[in-house]
N, C-alpha and C. Protein backbone atom coordinates (compact mmCIF):
# COMPACT_ATOMS: atom_id res chain seq x y z
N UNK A 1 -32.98 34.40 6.34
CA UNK A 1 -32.33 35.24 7.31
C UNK A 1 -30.99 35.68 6.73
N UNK A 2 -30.94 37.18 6.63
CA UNK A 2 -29.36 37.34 6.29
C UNK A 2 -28.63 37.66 7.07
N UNK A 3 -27.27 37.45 7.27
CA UNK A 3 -26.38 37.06 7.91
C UNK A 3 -25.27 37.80 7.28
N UNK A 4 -24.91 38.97 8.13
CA UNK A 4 -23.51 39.98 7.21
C UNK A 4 -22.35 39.68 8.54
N UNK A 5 -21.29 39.08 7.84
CA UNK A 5 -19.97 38.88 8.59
C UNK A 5 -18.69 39.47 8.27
N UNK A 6 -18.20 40.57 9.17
CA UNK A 6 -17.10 41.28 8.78
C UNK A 6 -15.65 40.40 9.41
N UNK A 7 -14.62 41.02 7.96
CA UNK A 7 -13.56 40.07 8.42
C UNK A 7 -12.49 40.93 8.82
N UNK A 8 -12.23 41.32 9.59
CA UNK A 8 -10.56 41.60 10.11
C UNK A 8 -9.72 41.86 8.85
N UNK A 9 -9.50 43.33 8.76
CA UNK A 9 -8.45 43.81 7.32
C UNK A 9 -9.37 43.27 5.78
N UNK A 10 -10.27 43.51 6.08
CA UNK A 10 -10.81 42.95 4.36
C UNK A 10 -12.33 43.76 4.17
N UNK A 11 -12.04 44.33 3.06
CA UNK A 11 -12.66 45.59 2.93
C UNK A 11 -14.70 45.00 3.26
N UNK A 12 -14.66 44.09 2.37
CA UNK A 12 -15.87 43.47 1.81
C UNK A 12 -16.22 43.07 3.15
N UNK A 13 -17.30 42.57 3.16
CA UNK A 13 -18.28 41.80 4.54
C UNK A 13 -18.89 40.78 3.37
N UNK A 14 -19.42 39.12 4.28
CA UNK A 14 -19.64 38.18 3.58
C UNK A 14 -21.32 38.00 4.06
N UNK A 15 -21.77 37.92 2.82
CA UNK A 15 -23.56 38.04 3.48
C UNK A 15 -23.91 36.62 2.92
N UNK A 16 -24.95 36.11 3.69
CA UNK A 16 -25.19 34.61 3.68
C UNK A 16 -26.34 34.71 3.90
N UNK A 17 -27.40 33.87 3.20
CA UNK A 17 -29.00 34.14 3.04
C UNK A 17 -29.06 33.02 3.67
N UNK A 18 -29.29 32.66 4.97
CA UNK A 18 -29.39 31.27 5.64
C UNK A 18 -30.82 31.08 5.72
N UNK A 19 -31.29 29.83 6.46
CA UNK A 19 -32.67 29.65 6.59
C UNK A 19 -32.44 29.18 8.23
N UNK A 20 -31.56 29.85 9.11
CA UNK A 20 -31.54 29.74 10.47
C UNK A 20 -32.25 30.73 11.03
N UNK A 21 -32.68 30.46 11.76
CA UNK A 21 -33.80 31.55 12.63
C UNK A 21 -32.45 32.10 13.20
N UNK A 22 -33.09 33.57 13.75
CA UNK A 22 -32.67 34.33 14.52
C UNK A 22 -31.37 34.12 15.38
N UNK A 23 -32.11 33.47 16.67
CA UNK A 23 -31.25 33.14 17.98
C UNK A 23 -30.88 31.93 17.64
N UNK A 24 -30.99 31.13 16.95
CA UNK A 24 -29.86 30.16 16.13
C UNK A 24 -28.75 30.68 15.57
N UNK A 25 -28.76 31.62 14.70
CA UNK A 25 -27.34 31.73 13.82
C UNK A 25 -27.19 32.46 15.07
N UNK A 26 -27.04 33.58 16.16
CA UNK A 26 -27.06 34.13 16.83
C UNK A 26 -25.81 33.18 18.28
N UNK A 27 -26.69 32.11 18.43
CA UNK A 27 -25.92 31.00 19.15
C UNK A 27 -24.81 30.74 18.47
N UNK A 28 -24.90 30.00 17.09
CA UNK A 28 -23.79 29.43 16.47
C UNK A 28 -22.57 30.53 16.11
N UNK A 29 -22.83 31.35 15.60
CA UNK A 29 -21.48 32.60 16.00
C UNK A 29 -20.57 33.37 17.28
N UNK A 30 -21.58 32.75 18.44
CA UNK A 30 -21.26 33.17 19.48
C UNK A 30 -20.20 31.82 20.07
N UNK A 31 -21.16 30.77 19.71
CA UNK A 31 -19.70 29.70 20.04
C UNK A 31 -18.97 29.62 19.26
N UNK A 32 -18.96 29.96 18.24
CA UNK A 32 -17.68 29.91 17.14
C UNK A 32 -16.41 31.06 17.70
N UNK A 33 -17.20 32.05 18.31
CA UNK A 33 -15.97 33.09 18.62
C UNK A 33 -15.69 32.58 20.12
N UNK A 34 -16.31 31.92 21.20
CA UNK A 34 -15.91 31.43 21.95
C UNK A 34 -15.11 30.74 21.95
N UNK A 35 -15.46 29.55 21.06
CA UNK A 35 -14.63 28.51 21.22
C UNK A 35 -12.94 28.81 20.78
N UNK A 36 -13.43 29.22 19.19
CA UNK A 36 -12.47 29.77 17.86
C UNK A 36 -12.39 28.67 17.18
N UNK A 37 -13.45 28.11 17.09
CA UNK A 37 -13.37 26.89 16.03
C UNK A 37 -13.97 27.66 14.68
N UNK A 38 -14.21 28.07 13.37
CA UNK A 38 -14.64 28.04 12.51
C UNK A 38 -15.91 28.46 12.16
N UNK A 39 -16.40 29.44 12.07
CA UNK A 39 -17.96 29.36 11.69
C UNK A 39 -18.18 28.81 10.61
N UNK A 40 -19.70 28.03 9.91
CA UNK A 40 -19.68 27.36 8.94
C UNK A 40 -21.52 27.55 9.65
N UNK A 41 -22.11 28.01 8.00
CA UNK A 41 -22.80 28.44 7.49
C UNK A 41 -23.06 27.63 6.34
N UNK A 42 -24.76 27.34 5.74
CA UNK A 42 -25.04 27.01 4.65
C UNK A 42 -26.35 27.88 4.61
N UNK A 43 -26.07 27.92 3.03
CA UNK A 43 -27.11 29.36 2.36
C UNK A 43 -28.05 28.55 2.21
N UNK A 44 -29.07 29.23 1.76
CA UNK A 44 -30.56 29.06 1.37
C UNK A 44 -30.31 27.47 -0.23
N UNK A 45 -29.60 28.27 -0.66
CA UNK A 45 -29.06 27.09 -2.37
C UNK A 45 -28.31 26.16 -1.68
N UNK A 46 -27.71 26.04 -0.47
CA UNK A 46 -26.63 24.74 -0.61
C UNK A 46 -25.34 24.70 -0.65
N UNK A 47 -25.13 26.21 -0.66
CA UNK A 47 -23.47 26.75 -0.48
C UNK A 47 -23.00 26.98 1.23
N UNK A 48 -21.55 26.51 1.31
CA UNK A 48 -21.14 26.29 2.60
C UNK A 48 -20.43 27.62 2.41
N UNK A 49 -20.08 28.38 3.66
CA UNK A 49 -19.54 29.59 4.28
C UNK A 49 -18.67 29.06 5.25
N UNK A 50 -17.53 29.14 5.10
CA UNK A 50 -16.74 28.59 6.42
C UNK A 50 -15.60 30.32 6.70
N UNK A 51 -16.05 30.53 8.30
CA UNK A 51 -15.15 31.44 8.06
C UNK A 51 -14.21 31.26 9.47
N UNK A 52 -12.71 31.60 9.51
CA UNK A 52 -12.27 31.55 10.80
C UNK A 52 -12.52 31.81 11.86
N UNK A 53 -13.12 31.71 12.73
CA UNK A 53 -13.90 32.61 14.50
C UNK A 53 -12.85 33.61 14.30
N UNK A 54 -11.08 33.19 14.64
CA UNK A 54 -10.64 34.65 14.86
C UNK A 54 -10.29 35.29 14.14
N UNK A 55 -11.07 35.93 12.94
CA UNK A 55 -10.83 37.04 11.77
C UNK A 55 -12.40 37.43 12.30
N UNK A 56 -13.31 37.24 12.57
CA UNK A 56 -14.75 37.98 12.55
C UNK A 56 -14.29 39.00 13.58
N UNK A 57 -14.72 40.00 12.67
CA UNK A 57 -14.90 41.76 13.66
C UNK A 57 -15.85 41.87 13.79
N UNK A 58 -16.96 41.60 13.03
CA UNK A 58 -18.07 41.64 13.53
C UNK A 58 -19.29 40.49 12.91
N UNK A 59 -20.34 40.28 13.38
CA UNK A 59 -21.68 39.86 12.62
C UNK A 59 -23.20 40.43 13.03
N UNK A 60 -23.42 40.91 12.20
CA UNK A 60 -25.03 41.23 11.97
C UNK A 60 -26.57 40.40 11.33
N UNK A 61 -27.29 40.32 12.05
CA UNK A 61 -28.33 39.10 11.87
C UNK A 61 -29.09 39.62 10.91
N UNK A 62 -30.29 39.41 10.52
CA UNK A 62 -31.18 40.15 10.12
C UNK A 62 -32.40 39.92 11.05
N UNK A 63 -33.30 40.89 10.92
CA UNK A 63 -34.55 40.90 11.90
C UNK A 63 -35.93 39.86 10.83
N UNK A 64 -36.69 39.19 11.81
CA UNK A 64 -37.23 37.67 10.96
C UNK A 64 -38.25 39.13 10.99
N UNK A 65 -38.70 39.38 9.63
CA UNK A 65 -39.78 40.00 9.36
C UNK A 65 -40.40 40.25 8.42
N UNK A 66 -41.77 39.47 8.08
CA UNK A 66 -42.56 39.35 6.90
C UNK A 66 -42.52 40.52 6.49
N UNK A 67 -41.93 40.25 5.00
CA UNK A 67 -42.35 41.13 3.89
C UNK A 67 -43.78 41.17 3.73
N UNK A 68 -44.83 42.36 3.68
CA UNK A 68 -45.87 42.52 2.59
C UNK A 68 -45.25 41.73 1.40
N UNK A 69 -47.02 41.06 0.34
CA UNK A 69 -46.37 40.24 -1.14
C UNK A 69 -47.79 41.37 -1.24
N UNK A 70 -47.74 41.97 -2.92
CA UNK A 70 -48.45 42.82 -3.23
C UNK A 70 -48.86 44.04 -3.67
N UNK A 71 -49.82 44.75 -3.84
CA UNK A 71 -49.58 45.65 -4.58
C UNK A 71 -49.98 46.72 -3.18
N UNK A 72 -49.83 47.99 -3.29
CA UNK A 72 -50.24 48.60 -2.30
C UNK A 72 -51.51 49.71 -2.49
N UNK A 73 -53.12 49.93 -2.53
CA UNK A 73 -53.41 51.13 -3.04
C UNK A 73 -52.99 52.57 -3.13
N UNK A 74 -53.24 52.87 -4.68
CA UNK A 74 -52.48 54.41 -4.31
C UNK A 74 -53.28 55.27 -3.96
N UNK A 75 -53.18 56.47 -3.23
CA UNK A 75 -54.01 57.19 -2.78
C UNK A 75 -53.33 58.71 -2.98
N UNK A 76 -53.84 59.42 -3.49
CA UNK A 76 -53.49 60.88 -3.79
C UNK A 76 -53.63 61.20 -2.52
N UNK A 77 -52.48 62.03 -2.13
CA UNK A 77 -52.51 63.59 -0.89
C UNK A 77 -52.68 64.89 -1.23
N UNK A 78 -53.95 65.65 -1.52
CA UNK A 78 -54.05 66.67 -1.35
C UNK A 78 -53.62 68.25 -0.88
């Protein structure tokens, strides 16, 4: 699941390949800006993301959706 978090005055956004479903990371950012305790994130490898609740301007989830694995037939259009 990727996970893009914008920070307040900083050009870049921080993307995080988590293995949280959806309405999980979804929850956990929402109490992080509630509360203003810290969001903290771990990636897919084992790397921690800690970011302040009050610098996030924004966060964007990604949608859980199987990739096709494969080749696709080609088909000429006439």
């Amino acid at each position: 699941m990727e996970i893009k978090i914008g920070v307040q005055h900083v050009a870049r956004e921080i993307v995080v390949d988590s293995a949280l479903e959806a309405q999980e990371a979804v929850e956990r950012i929402t109490a992080a800006i509630s509360s203003g305790t810290p969001l903290t994130l771990t990636d897919a490898k084992g790397n921690v993301t800690v970011v302040p609740a009050n610098v996030i301007g924004y966060a964007a989830v990604g949608a859980e959706q199987k990739r096709p694995v494969g080749f696709m037939p080609f088909t000429k259009d006439d």
